[in-house]
C-alpha atoms as a PDB file:
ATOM      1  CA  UNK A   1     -18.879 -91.133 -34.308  1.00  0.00           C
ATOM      2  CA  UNK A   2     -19.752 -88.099 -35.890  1.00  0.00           C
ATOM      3  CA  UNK A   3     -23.820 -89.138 -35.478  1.00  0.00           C
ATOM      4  CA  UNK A   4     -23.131 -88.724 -31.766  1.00  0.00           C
ATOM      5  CA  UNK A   5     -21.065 -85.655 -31.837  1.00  0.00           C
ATOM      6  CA  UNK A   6     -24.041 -84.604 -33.787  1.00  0.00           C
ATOM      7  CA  UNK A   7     -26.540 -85.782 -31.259  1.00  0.00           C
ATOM      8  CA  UNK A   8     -24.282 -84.308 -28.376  1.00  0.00           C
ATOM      9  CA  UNK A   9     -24.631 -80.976 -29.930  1.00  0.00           C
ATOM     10  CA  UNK A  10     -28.244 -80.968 -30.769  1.00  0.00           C
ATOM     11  CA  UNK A  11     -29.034 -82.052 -27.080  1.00  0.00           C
ATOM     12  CA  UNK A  12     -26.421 -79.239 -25.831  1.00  0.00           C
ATOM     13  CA  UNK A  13     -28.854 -76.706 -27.871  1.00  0.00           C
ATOM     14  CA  UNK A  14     -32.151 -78.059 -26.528  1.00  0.00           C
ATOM     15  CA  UNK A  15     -31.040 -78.158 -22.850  1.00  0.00           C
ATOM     16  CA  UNK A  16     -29.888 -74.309 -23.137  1.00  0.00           C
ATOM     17  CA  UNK A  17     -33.010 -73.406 -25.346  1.00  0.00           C
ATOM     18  CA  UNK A  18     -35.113 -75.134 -22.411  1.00  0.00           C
ATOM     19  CA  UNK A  19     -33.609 -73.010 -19.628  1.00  0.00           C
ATOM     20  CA  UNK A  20     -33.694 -69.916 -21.178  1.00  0.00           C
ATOM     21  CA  UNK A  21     -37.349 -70.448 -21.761  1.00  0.00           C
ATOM     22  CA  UNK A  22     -38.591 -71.782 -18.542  1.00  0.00           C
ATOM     23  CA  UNK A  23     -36.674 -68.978 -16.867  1.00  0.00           C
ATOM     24  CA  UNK A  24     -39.090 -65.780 -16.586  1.00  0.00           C
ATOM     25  CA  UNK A  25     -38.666 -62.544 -15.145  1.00  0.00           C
ATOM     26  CA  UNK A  26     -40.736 -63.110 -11.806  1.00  0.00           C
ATOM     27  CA  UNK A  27     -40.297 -60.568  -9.476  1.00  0.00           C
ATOM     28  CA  UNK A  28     -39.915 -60.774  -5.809  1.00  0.00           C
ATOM     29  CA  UNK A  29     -42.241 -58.872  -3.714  1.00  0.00           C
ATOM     30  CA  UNK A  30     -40.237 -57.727  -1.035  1.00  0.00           C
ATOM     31  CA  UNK A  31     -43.669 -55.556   0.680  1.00  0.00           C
ATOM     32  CA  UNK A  32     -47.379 -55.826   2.032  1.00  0.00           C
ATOM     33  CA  UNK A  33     -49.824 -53.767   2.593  1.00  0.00           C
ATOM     34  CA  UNK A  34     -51.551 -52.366   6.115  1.00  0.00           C
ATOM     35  CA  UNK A  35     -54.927 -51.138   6.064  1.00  0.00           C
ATOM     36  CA  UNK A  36     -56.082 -49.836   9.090  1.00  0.00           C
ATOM     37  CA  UNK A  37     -59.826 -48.513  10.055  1.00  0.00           C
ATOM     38  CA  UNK A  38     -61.288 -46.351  12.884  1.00  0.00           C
ATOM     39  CA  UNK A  39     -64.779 -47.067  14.125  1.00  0.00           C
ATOM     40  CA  UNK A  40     -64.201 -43.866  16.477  1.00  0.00           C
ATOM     41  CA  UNK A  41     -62.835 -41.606  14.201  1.00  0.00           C
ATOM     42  CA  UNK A  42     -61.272 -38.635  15.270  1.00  0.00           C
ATOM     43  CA  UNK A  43     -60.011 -35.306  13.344  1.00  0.00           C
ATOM     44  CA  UNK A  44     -56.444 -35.363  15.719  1.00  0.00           C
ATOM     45  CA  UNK A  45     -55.779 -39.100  14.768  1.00  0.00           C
ATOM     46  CA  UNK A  46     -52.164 -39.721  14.222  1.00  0.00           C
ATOM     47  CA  UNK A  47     -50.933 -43.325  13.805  1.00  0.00           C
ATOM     48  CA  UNK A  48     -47.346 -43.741  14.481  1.00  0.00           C
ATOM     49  CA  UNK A  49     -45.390 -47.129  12.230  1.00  0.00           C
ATOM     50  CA  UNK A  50     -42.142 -48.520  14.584  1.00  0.00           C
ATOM     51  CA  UNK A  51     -40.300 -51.699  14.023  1.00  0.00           C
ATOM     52  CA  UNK A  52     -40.968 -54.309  16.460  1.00  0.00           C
ATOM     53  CA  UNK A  53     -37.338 -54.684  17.328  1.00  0.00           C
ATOM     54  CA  UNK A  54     -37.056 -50.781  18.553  1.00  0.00           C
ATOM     55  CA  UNK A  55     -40.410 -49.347  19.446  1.00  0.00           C
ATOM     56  CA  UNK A  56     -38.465 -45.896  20.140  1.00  0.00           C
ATOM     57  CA  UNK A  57     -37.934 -45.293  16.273  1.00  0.00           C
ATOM     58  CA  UNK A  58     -40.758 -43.941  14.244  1.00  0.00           C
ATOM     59  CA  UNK A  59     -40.474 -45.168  10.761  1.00  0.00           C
ATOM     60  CA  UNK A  60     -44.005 -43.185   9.454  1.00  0.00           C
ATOM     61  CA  UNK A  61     -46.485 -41.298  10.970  1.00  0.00           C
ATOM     62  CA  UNK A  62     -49.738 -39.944   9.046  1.00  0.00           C
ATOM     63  CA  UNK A  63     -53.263 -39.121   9.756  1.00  0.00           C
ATOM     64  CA  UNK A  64     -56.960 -41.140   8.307  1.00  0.00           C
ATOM     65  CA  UNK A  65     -58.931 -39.936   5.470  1.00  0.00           C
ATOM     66  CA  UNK A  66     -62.499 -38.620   5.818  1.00  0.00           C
ATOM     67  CA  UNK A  67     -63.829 -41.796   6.892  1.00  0.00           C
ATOM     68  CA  UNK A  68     -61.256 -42.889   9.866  1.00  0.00           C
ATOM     69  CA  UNK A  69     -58.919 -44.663   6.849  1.00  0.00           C
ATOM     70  CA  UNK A  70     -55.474 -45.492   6.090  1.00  0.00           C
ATOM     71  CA  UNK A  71     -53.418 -47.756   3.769  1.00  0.00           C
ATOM     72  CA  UNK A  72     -49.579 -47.770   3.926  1.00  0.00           C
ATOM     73  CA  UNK A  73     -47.281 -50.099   1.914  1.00  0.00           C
ATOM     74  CA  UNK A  74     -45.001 -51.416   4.074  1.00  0.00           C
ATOM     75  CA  UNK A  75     -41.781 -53.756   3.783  1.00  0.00           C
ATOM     76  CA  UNK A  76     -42.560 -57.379   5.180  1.00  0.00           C
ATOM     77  CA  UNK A  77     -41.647 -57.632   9.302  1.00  0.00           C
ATOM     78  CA  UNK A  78     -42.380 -57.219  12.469  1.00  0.00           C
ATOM     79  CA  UNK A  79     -44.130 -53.404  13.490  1.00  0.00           C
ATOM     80  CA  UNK A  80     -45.844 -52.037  16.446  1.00  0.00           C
ATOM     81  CA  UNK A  81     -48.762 -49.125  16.057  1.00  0.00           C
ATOM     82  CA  UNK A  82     -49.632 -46.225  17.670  1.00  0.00           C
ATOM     83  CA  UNK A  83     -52.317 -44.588  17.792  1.00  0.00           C
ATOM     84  CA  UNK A  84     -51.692 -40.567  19.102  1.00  0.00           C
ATOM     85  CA  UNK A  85     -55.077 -38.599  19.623  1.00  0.00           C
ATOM     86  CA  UNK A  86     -57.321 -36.354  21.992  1.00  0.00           C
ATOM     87  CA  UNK A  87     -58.790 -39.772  23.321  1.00  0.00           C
ATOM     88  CA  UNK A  88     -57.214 -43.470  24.272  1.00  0.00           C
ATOM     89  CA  UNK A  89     -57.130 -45.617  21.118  1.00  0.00           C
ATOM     90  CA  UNK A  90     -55.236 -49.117  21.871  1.00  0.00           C
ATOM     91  CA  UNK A  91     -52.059 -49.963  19.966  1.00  0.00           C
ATOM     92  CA  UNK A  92     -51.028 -53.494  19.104  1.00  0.00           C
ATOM     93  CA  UNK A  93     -48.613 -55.359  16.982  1.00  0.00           C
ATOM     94  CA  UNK A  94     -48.829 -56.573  13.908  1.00  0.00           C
ATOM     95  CA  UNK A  95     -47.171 -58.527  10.758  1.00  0.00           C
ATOM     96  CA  UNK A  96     -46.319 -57.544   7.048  1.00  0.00           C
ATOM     97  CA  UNK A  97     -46.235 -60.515   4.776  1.00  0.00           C
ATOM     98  CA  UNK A  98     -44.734 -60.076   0.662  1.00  0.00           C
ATOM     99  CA  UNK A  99     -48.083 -59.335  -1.273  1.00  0.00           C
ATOM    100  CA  UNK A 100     -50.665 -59.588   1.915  1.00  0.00           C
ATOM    101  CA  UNK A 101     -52.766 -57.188   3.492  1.00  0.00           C
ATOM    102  CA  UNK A 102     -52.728 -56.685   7.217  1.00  0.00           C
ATOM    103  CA  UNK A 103     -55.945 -55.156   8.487  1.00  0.00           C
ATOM    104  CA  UNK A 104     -56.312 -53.302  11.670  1.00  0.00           C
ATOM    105  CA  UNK A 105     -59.669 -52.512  12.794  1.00  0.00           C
ATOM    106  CA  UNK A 106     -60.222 -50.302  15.924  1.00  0.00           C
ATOM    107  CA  UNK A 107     -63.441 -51.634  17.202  1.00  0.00           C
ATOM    108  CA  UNK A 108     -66.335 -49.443  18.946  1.00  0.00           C
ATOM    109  CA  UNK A 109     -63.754 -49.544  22.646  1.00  0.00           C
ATOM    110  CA  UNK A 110     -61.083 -48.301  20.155  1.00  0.00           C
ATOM    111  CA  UNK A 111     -59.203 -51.438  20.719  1.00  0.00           C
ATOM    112  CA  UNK A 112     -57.203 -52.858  17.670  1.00  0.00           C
ATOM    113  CA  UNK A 113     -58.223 -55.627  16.143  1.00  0.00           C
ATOM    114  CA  UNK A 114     -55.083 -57.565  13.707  1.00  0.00           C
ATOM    115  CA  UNK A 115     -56.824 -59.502  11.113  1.00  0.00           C
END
């Protein structure tokens, strides 16, 4: 009797040591990045960031680097893009996946292409 009280215990002790080991610390990415490109670039380029479910909010607006370039981290969804400038650049909608990278490339027409 007291052999499987024993036993009892000890396997008590492994199945908690076993948890508490295979349980890690993983994080959940809750974000994804967009990179976006301008074959056309412009100096006036602003691109414009709204949620696909309201297209009259603006949730960031910024401008391209020295080469026509952008990179925003954004929270996974649903988002339309805008491009505002001195000349017609398409705008298109596109998806943010956890820990992904949504390029946007506006081709030689300026017309976006989601890759």
């Amino acid at each position: 009797m007291k052999k499987l009280k024993s036993i009892k215990i000890l396997l008590f002790l492994l199945f908690i040591v076993g948890t508490s080991i295979s349980c890690n610390d993983t994080e959940i990415s809750t974000s994804g990045i967009l990179s976006i490109n301008f074959i056309n670039n412009q100096p006036d380029i602003q691109v414009h960031i709204r949620p696909a479910e309201n297209t009259e909010i603006i949730i960031s607006s910024f401008g391209l680097d020295e080469n026509g370039k952008a990179e925003k981290e954004l929270n996974i969804g649903n988002y339309y893009i805008e491009v505002s400038s001195s000349i017609y650049f398409g705008s298109t909608g596109f998806q943010i996946a956890a820990d992904k990278t949504t390029q946007i490339s506006w081709d030689s027409q300026n017309i976006p292409i989601v890759k």
